[in-house]
C-alpha atoms as a PDB file:
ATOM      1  CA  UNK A   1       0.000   0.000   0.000  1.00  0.00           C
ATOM      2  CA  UNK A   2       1.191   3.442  -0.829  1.00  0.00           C
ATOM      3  CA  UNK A   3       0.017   7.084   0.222  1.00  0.00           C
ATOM      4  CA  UNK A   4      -0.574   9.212  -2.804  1.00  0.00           C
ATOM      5  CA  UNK A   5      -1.968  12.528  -1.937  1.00  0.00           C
ATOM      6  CA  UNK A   6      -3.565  11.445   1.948  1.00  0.00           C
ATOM      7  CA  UNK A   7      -5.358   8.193   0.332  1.00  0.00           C
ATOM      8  CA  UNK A   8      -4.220   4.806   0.670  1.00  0.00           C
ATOM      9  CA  UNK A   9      -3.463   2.895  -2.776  1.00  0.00           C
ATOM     10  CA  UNK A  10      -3.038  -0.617  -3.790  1.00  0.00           C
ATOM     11  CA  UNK A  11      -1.409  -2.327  -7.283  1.00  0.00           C
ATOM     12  CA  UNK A  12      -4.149  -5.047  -8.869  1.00  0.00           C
ATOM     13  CA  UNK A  13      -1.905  -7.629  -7.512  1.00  0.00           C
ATOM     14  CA  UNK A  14      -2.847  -6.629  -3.879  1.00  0.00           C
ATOM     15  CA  UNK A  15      -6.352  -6.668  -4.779  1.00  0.00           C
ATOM     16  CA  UNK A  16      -7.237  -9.517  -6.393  1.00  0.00           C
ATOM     17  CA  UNK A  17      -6.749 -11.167  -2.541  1.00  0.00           C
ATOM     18  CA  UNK A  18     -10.370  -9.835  -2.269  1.00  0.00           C
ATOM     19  CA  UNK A  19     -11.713 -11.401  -5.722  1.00  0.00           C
ATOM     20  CA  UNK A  20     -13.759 -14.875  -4.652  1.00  0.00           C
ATOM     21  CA  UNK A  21     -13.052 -16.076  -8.245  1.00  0.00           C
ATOM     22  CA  UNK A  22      -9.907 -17.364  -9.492  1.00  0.00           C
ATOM     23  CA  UNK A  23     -10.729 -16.958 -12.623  1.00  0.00           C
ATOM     24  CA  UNK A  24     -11.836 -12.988 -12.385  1.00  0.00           C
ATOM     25  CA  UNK A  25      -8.894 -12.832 -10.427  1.00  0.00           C
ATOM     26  CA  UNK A  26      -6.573 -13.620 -13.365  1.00  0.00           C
ATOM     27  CA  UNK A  27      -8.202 -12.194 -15.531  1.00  0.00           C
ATOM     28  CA  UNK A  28      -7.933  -8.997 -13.999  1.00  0.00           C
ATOM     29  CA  UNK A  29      -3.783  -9.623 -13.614  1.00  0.00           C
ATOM     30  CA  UNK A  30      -3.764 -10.480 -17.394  1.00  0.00           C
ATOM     31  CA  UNK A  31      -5.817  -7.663 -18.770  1.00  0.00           C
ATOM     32  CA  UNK A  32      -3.343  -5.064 -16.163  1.00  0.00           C
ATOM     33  CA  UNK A  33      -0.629  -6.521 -17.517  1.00  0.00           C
ATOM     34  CA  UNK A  34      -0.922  -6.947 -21.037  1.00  0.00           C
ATOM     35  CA  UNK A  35       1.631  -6.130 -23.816  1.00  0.00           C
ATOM     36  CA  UNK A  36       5.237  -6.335 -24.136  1.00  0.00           C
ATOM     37  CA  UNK A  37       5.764  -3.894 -20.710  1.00  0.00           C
ATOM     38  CA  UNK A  38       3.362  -5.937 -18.628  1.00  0.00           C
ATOM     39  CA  UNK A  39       6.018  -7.926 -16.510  1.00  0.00           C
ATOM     40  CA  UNK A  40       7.976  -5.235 -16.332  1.00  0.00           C
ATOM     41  CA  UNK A  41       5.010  -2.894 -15.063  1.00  0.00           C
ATOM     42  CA  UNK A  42       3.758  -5.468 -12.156  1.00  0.00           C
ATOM     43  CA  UNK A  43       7.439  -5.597 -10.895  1.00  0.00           C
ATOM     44  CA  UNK A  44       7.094  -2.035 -10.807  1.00  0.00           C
ATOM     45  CA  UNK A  45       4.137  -2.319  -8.773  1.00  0.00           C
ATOM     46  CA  UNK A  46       5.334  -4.724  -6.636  1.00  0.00           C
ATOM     47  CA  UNK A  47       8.199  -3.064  -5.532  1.00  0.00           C
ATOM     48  CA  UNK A  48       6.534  -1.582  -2.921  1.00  0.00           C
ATOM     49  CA  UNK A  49       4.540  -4.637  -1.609  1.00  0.00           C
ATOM     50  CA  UNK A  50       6.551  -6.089   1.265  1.00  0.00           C
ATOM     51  CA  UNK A  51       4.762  -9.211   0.950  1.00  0.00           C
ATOM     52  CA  UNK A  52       2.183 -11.112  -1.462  1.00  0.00           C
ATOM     53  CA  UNK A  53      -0.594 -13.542   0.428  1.00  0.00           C
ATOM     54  CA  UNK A  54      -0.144 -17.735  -0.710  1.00  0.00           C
ATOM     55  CA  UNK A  55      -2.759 -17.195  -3.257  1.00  0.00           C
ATOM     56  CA  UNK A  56      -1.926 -13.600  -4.751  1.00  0.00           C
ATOM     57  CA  UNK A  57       1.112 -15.845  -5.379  1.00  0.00           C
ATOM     58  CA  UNK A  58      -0.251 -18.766  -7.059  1.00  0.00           C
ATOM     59  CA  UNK A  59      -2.332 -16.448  -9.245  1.00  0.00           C
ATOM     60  CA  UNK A  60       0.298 -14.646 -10.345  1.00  0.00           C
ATOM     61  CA  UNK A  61       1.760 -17.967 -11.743  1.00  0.00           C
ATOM     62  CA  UNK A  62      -1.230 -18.757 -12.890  1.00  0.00           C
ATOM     63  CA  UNK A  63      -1.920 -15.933 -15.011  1.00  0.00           C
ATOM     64  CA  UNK A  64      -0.241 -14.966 -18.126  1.00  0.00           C
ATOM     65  CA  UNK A  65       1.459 -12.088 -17.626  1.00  0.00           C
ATOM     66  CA  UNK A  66       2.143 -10.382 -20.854  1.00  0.00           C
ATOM     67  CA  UNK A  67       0.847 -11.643 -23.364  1.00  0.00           C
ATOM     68  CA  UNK A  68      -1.261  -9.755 -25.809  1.00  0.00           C
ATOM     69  CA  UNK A  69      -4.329 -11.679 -26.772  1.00  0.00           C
ATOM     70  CA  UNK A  70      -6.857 -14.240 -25.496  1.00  0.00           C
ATOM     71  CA  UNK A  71      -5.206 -17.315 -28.043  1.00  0.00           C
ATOM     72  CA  UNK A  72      -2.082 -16.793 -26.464  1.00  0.00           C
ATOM     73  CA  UNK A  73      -3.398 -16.490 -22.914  1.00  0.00           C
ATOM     74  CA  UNK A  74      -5.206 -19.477 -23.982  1.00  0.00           C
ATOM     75  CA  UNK A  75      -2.193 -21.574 -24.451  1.00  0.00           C
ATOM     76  CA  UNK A  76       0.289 -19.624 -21.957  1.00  0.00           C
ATOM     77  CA  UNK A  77      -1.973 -20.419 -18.767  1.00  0.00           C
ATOM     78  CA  UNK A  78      -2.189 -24.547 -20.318  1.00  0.00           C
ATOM     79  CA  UNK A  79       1.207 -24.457 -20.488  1.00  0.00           C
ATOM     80  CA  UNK A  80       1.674 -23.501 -17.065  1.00  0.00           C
ATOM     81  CA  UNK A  81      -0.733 -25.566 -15.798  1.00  0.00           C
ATOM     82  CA  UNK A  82       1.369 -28.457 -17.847  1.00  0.00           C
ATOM     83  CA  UNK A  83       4.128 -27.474 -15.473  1.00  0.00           C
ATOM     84  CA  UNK A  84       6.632 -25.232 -18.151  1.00  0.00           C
ATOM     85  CA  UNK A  85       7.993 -22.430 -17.568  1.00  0.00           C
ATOM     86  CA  UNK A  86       6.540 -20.007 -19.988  1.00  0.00           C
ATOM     87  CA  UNK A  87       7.651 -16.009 -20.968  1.00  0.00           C
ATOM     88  CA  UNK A  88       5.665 -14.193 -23.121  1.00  0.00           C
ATOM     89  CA  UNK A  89       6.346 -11.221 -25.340  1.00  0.00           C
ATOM     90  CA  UNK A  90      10.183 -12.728 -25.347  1.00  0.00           C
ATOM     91  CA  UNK A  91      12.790 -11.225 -27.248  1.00  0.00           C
ATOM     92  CA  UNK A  92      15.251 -13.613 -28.858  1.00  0.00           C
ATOM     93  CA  UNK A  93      17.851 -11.506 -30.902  1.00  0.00           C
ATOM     94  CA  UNK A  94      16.007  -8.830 -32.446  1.00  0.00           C
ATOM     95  CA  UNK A  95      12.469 -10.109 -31.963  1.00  0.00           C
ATOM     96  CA  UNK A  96       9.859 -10.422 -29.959  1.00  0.00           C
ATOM     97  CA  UNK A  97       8.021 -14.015 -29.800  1.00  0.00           C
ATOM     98  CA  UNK A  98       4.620 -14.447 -28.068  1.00  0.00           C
ATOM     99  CA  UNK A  99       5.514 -17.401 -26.111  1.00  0.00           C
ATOM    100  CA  UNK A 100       8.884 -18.976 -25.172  1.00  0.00           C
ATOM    101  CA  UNK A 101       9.375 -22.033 -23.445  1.00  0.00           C
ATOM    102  CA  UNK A 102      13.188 -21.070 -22.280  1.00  0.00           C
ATOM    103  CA  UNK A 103      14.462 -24.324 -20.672  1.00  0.00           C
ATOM    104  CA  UNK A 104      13.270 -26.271 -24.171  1.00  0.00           C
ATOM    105  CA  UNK A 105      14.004 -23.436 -26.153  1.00  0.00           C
ATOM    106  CA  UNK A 106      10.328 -23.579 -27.754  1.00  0.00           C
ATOM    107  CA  UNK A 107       9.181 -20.316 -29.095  1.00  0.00           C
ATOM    108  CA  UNK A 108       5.571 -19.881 -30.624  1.00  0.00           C
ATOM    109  CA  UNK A 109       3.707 -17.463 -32.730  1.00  0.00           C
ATOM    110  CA  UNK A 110       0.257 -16.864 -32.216  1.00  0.00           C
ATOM    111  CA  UNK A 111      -0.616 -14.848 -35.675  1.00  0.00           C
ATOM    112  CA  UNK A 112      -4.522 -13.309 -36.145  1.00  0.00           C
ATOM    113  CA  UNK A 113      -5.226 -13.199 -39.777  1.00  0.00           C
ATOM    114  CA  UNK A 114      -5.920  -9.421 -39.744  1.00  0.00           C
ATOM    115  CA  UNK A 115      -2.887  -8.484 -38.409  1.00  0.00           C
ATOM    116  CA  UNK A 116      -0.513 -10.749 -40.747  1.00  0.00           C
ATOM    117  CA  UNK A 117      -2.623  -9.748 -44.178  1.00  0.00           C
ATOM    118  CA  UNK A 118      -0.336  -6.921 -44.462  1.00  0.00           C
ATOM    119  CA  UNK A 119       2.957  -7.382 -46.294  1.00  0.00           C
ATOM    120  CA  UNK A 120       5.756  -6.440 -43.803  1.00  0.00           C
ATOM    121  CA  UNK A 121       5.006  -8.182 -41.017  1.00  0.00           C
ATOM    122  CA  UNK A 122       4.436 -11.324 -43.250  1.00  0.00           C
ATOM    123  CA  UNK A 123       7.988 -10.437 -44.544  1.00  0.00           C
ATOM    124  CA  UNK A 124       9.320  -9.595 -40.800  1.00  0.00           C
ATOM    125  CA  UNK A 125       7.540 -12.748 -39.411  1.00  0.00           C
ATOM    126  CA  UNK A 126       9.835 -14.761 -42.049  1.00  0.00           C
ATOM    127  CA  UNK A 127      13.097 -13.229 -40.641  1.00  0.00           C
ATOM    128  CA  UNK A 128      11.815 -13.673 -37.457  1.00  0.00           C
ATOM    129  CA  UNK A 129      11.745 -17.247 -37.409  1.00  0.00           C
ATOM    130  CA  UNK A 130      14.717 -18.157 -39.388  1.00  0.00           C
ATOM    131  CA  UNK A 131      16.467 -15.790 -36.247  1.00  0.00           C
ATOM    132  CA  UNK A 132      15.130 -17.688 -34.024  1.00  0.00           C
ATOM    133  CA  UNK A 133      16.179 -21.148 -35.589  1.00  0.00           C
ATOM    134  CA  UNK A 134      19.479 -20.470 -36.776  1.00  0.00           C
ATOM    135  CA  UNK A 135      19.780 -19.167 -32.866  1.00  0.00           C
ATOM    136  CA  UNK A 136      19.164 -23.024 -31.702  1.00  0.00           C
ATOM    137  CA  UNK A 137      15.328 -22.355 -31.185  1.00  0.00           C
ATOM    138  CA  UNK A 138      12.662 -24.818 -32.293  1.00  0.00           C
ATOM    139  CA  UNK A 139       9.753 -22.519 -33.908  1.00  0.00           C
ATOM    140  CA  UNK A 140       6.237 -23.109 -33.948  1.00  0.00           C
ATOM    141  CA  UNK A 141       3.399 -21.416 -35.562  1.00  0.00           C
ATOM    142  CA  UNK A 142      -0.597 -21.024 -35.202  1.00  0.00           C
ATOM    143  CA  UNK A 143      -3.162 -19.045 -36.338  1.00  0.00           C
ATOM    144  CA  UNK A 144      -5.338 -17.836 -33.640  1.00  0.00           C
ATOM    145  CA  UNK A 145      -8.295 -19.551 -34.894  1.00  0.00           C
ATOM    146  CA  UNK A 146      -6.158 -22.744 -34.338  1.00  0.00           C
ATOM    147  CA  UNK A 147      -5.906 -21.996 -30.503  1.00  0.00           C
ATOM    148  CA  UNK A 148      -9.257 -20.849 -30.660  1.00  0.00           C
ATOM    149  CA  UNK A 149     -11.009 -24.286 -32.342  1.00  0.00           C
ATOM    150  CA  UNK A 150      -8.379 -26.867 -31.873  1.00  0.00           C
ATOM    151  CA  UNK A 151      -6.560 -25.874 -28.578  1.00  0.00           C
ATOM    152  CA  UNK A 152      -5.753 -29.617 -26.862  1.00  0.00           C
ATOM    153  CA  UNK A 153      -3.674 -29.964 -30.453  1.00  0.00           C
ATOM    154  CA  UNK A 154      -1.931 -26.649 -30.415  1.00  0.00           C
ATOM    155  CA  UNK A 155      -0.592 -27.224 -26.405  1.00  0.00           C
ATOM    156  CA  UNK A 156       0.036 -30.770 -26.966  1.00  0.00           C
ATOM    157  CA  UNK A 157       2.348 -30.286 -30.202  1.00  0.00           C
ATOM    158  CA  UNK A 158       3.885 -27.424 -28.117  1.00  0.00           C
ATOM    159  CA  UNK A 159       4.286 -29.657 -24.889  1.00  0.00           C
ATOM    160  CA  UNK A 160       5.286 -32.827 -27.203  1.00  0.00           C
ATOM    161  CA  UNK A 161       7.729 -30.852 -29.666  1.00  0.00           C
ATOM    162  CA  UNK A 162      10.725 -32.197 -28.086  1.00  0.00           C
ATOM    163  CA  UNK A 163       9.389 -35.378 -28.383  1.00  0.00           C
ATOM    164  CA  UNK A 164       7.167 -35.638 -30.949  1.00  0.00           C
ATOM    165  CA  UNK A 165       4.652 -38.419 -31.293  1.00  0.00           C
ATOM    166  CA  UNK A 166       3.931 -38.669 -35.356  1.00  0.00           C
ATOM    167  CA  UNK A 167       1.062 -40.654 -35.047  1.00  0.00           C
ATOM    168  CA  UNK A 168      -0.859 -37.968 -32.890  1.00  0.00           C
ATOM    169  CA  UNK A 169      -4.077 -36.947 -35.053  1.00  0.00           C
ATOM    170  CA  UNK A 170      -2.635 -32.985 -35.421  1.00  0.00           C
ATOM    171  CA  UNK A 171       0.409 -34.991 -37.093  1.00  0.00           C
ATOM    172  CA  UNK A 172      -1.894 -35.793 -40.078  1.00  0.00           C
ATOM    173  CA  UNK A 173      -2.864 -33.518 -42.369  1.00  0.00           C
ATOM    174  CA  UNK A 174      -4.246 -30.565 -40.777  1.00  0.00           C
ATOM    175  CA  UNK A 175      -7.292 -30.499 -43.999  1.00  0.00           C
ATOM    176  CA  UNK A 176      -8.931 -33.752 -42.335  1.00  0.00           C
ATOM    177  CA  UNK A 177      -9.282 -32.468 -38.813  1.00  0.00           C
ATOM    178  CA  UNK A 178      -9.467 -28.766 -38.890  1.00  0.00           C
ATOM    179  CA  UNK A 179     -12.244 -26.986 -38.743  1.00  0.00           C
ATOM    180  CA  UNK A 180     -11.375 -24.867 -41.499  1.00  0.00           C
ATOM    181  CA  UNK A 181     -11.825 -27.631 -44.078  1.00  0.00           C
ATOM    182  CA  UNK A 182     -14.938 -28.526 -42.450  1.00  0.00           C
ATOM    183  CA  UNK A 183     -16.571 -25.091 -42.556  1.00  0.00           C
ATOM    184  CA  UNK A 184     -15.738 -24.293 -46.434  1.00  0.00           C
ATOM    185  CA  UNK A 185     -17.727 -25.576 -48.986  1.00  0.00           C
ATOM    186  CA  UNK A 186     -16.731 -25.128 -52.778  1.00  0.00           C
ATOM    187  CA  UNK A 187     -19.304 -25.075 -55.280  1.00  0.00           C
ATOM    188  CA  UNK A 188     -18.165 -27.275 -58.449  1.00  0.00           C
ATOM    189  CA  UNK A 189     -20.553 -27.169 -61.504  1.00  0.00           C
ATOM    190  CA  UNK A 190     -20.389 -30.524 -62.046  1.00  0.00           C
ATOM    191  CA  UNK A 191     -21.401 -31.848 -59.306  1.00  0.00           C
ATOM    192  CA  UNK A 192     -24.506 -29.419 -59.532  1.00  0.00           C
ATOM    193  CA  UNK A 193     -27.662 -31.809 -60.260  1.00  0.00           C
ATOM    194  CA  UNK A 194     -28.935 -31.747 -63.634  1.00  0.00           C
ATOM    195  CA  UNK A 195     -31.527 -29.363 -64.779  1.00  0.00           C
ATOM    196  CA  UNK A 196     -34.726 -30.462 -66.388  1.00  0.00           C
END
Protein backbone atom coordinates (compact mmCIF):
# COMPACT_ATOMS: atom_id res chain seq x y z
CA UNK A 1 0.00 0.00 0.00
CA UNK A 2 1.19 3.44 -0.83
CA UNK A 3 0.02 7.08 0.22
CA UNK A 4 -0.57 9.21 -2.80
CA UNK A 5 -1.97 12.53 -1.94
CA UNK A 6 -3.56 11.44 1.95
CA UNK A 7 -5.36 8.19 0.33
CA UNK A 8 -4.22 4.81 0.67
CA UNK A 9 -3.46 2.89 -2.78
CA UNK A 10 -3.04 -0.62 -3.79
CA UNK A 11 -1.41 -2.33 -7.28
CA UNK A 12 -4.15 -5.05 -8.87
CA UNK A 13 -1.90 -7.63 -7.51
CA UNK A 14 -2.85 -6.63 -3.88
CA UNK A 15 -6.35 -6.67 -4.78
CA UNK A 16 -7.24 -9.52 -6.39
CA UNK A 17 -6.75 -11.17 -2.54
CA UNK A 18 -10.37 -9.83 -2.27
CA UNK A 19 -11.71 -11.40 -5.72
CA UNK A 20 -13.76 -14.88 -4.65
CA UNK A 21 -13.05 -16.08 -8.25
CA UNK A 22 -9.91 -17.36 -9.49
CA UNK A 23 -10.73 -16.96 -12.62
CA UNK A 24 -11.84 -12.99 -12.39
CA UNK A 25 -8.89 -12.83 -10.43
CA UNK A 26 -6.57 -13.62 -13.36
CA UNK A 27 -8.20 -12.19 -15.53
CA UNK A 28 -7.93 -9.00 -14.00
CA UNK A 29 -3.78 -9.62 -13.61
CA UNK A 30 -3.76 -10.48 -17.39
CA UNK A 31 -5.82 -7.66 -18.77
CA UNK A 32 -3.34 -5.06 -16.16
CA UNK A 33 -0.63 -6.52 -17.52
CA UNK A 34 -0.92 -6.95 -21.04
CA UNK A 35 1.63 -6.13 -23.82
CA UNK A 36 5.24 -6.34 -24.14
CA UNK A 37 5.76 -3.89 -20.71
CA UNK A 38 3.36 -5.94 -18.63
CA UNK A 39 6.02 -7.93 -16.51
CA UNK A 40 7.98 -5.24 -16.33
CA UNK A 41 5.01 -2.89 -15.06
CA UNK A 42 3.76 -5.47 -12.16
CA UNK A 43 7.44 -5.60 -10.89
CA UNK A 44 7.09 -2.04 -10.81
CA UNK A 45 4.14 -2.32 -8.77
CA UNK A 46 5.33 -4.72 -6.64
CA UNK A 47 8.20 -3.06 -5.53
CA UNK A 48 6.53 -1.58 -2.92
CA UNK A 49 4.54 -4.64 -1.61
CA UNK A 50 6.55 -6.09 1.26
CA UNK A 51 4.76 -9.21 0.95
CA UNK A 52 2.18 -11.11 -1.46
CA UNK A 53 -0.59 -13.54 0.43
CA UNK A 54 -0.14 -17.73 -0.71
CA UNK A 55 -2.76 -17.19 -3.26
CA UNK A 56 -1.93 -13.60 -4.75
CA UNK A 57 1.11 -15.85 -5.38
CA UNK A 58 -0.25 -18.77 -7.06
CA UNK A 59 -2.33 -16.45 -9.25
CA UNK A 60 0.30 -14.65 -10.34
CA UNK A 61 1.76 -17.97 -11.74
CA UNK A 62 -1.23 -18.76 -12.89
CA UNK A 63 -1.92 -15.93 -15.01
CA UNK A 64 -0.24 -14.97 -18.13
CA UNK A 65 1.46 -12.09 -17.63
CA UNK A 66 2.14 -10.38 -20.85
CA UNK A 67 0.85 -11.64 -23.36
CA UNK A 68 -1.26 -9.76 -25.81
CA UNK A 69 -4.33 -11.68 -26.77
CA UNK A 70 -6.86 -14.24 -25.50
CA UNK A 71 -5.21 -17.31 -28.04
CA UNK A 72 -2.08 -16.79 -26.46
CA UNK A 73 -3.40 -16.49 -22.91
CA UNK A 74 -5.21 -19.48 -23.98
CA UNK A 75 -2.19 -21.57 -24.45
CA UNK A 76 0.29 -19.62 -21.96
CA UNK A 77 -1.97 -20.42 -18.77
CA UNK A 78 -2.19 -24.55 -20.32
CA UNK A 79 1.21 -24.46 -20.49
CA UNK A 80 1.67 -23.50 -17.07
CA UNK A 81 -0.73 -25.57 -15.80
CA UNK A 82 1.37 -28.46 -17.85
CA UNK A 83 4.13 -27.47 -15.47
CA UNK A 84 6.63 -25.23 -18.15
CA UNK A 85 7.99 -22.43 -17.57
CA UNK A 86 6.54 -20.01 -19.99
CA UNK A 87 7.65 -16.01 -20.97
CA UNK A 88 5.67 -14.19 -23.12
CA UNK A 89 6.35 -11.22 -25.34
CA UNK A 90 10.18 -12.73 -25.35
CA UNK A 91 12.79 -11.23 -27.25
CA UNK A 92 15.25 -13.61 -28.86
CA UNK A 93 17.85 -11.51 -30.90
CA UNK A 94 16.01 -8.83 -32.45
CA UNK A 95 12.47 -10.11 -31.96
CA UNK A 96 9.86 -10.42 -29.96
CA UNK A 97 8.02 -14.01 -29.80
CA UNK A 98 4.62 -14.45 -28.07
CA UNK A 99 5.51 -17.40 -26.11
CA UNK A 100 8.88 -18.98 -25.17
CA UNK A 101 9.37 -22.03 -23.45
CA UNK A 102 13.19 -21.07 -22.28
CA UNK A 103 14.46 -24.32 -20.67
CA UNK A 104 13.27 -26.27 -24.17
CA UNK A 105 14.00 -23.44 -26.15
CA UNK A 106 10.33 -23.58 -27.75
CA UNK A 107 9.18 -20.32 -29.09
CA UNK A 108 5.57 -19.88 -30.62
CA UNK A 109 3.71 -17.46 -32.73
CA UNK A 110 0.26 -16.86 -32.22
CA UNK A 111 -0.62 -14.85 -35.68
CA UNK A 112 -4.52 -13.31 -36.15
CA UNK A 113 -5.23 -13.20 -39.78
CA UNK A 114 -5.92 -9.42 -39.74
CA UNK A 115 -2.89 -8.48 -38.41
CA UNK A 116 -0.51 -10.75 -40.75
CA UNK A 117 -2.62 -9.75 -44.18
CA UNK A 118 -0.34 -6.92 -44.46
CA UNK A 119 2.96 -7.38 -46.29
CA UNK A 120 5.76 -6.44 -43.80
CA UNK A 121 5.01 -8.18 -41.02
CA UNK A 122 4.44 -11.32 -43.25
CA UNK A 123 7.99 -10.44 -44.54
CA UNK A 124 9.32 -9.60 -40.80
CA UNK A 125 7.54 -12.75 -39.41
CA UNK A 126 9.83 -14.76 -42.05
CA UNK A 127 13.10 -13.23 -40.64
CA UNK A 128 11.81 -13.67 -37.46
CA UNK A 129 11.74 -17.25 -37.41
CA UNK A 130 14.72 -18.16 -39.39
CA UNK A 131 16.47 -15.79 -36.25
CA UNK A 132 15.13 -17.69 -34.02
CA UNK A 133 16.18 -21.15 -35.59
CA UNK A 134 19.48 -20.47 -36.78
CA UNK A 135 19.78 -19.17 -32.87
CA UNK A 136 19.16 -23.02 -31.70
CA UNK A 137 15.33 -22.36 -31.18
CA UNK A 138 12.66 -24.82 -32.29
CA UNK A 139 9.75 -22.52 -33.91
CA UNK A 140 6.24 -23.11 -33.95
CA UNK A 141 3.40 -21.42 -35.56
CA UNK A 142 -0.60 -21.02 -35.20
CA UNK A 143 -3.16 -19.05 -36.34
CA UNK A 144 -5.34 -17.84 -33.64
CA UNK A 145 -8.29 -19.55 -34.89
CA UNK A 146 -6.16 -22.74 -34.34
CA UNK A 147 -5.91 -22.00 -30.50
CA UNK A 148 -9.26 -20.85 -30.66
CA UNK A 149 -11.01 -24.29 -32.34
CA UNK A 150 -8.38 -26.87 -31.87
CA UNK A 151 -6.56 -25.87 -28.58
CA UNK A 152 -5.75 -29.62 -26.86
CA UNK A 153 -3.67 -29.96 -30.45
CA UNK A 154 -1.93 -26.65 -30.42
CA UNK A 155 -0.59 -27.22 -26.40
CA UNK A 156 0.04 -30.77 -26.97
CA UNK A 157 2.35 -30.29 -30.20
CA UNK A 158 3.89 -27.42 -28.12
CA UNK A 159 4.29 -29.66 -24.89
CA UNK A 160 5.29 -32.83 -27.20
CA UNK A 161 7.73 -30.85 -29.67
CA UNK A 162 10.72 -32.20 -28.09
CA UNK A 163 9.39 -35.38 -28.38
CA UNK A 164 7.17 -35.64 -30.95
CA UNK A 165 4.65 -38.42 -31.29
CA UNK A 166 3.93 -38.67 -35.36
CA UNK A 167 1.06 -40.65 -35.05
CA UNK A 168 -0.86 -37.97 -32.89
CA UNK A 169 -4.08 -36.95 -35.05
CA UNK A 170 -2.63 -32.99 -35.42
CA UNK A 171 0.41 -34.99 -37.09
CA UNK A 172 -1.89 -35.79 -40.08
CA UNK A 173 -2.86 -33.52 -42.37
CA UNK A 174 -4.25 -30.57 -40.78
CA UNK A 175 -7.29 -30.50 -44.00
CA UNK A 176 -8.93 -33.75 -42.34
CA UNK A 177 -9.28 -32.47 -38.81
CA UNK A 178 -9.47 -28.77 -38.89
CA UNK A 179 -12.24 -26.99 -38.74
CA UNK A 180 -11.38 -24.87 -41.50
CA UNK A 181 -11.82 -27.63 -44.08
CA UNK A 182 -14.94 -28.53 -42.45
CA UNK A 183 -16.57 -25.09 -42.56
CA UNK A 184 -15.74 -24.29 -46.43
CA UNK A 185 -17.73 -25.58 -48.99
CA UNK A 186 -16.73 -25.13 -52.78
CA UNK A 187 -19.30 -25.07 -55.28
CA UNK A 188 -18.16 -27.27 -58.45
CA UNK A 189 -20.55 -27.17 -61.50
CA UNK A 190 -20.39 -30.52 -62.05
CA UNK A 191 -21.40 -31.85 -59.31
CA UNK A 192 -24.51 -29.42 -59.53
CA UNK A 193 -27.66 -31.81 -60.26
CA UNK A 194 -28.93 -31.75 -63.63
CA UNK A 195 -31.53 -29.36 -64.78
CA UNK A 196 -34.73 -30.46 -66.39
Amino acid sequence: MVDVNGLSVVCPAQVIEHLADDERAVQLLEHRYSGRNGKEFLDTELQNVPKLPHRTRRLLVQAAIGADSVPERTVARALKAKGFHVESNFIIGLYRWDIVLPKERIAVGIDGYEFHIDKKPFVRDRWKNNDAVLRGWLTLRYSGMCVTHHPSYVIEQIATARKPNLSSAWHSFVGRWHRLWNTITHFDPWDAPPVH
